[in-house]
Protein backbone atom coordinates (compact mmCIF):
# COMPACT_ATOMS: atom_id res chain seq x y z
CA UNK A 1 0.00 0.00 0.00
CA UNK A 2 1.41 3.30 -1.25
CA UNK A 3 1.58 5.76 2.11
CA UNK A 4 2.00 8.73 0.18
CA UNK A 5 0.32 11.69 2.09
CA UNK A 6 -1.86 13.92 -0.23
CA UNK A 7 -3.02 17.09 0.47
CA UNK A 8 -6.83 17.61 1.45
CA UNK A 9 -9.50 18.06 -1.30
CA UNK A 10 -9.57 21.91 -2.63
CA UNK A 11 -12.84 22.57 -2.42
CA UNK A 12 -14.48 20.94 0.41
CA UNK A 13 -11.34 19.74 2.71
CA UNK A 14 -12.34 16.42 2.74
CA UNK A 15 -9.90 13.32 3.00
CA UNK A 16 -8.24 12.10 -0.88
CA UNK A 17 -7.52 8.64 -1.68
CA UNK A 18 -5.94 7.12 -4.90
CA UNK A 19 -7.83 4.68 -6.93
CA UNK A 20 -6.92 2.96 -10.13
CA UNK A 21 -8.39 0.51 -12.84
CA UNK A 22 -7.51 -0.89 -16.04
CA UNK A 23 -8.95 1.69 -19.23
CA UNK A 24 -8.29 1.03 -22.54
CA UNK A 25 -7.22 5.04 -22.42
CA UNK A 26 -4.17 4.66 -21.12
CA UNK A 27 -3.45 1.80 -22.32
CA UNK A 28 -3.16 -0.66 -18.89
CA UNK A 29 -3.73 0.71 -15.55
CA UNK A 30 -4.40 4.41 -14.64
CA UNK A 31 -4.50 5.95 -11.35
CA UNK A 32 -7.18 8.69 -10.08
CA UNK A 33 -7.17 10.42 -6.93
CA UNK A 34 -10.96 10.83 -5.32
CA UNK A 35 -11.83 12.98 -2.75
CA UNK A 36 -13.51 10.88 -0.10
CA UNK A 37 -16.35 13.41 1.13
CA UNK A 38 -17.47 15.46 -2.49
CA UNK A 39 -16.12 12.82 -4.63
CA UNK A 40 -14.25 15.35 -6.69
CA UNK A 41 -11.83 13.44 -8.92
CA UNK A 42 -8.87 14.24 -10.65
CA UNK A 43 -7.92 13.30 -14.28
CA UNK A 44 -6.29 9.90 -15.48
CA UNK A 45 -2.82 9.51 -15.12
CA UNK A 46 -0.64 6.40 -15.59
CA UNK A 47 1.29 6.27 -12.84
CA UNK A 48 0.25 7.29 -9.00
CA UNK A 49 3.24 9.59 -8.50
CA UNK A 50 1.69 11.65 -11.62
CA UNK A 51 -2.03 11.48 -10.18
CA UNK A 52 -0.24 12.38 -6.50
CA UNK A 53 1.90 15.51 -8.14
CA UNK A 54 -1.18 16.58 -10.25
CA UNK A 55 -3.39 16.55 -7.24
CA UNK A 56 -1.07 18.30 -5.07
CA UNK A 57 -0.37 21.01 -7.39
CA UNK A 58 -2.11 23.98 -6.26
CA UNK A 59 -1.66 27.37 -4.83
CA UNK A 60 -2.35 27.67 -1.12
């Protein structure tokens, strides 16, 4: 299990977790982080460390 720490959702604060799946988009599996209150979810990436920098991109 990854323990990466990501930052809290932007827009309601709520606790993000990383999901993935297999899509035919990317070609194998892609990786999605999900807020776990609002269900606000991030685009597609294929690896977690791009979903993780992605997510955590922001200005504070």
């Amino acid at each position: 299990m990854d323990k990466t720490k990501l930052k809290s959702c932007p827009f309601c604060g709520g606790k993000a977790i990383i999901s993935d799946g297999v899509t035919p988009r990317i070609n194998g599996t892609a990786y999605m982080v999900i807020c776990t209150v609002c269900h606000t979810m991030s685009n597609l990436y294929g690896t977690k460390r791009a979903a993780i920098k992605h997510w955590d991109r922001r200005v504070e």
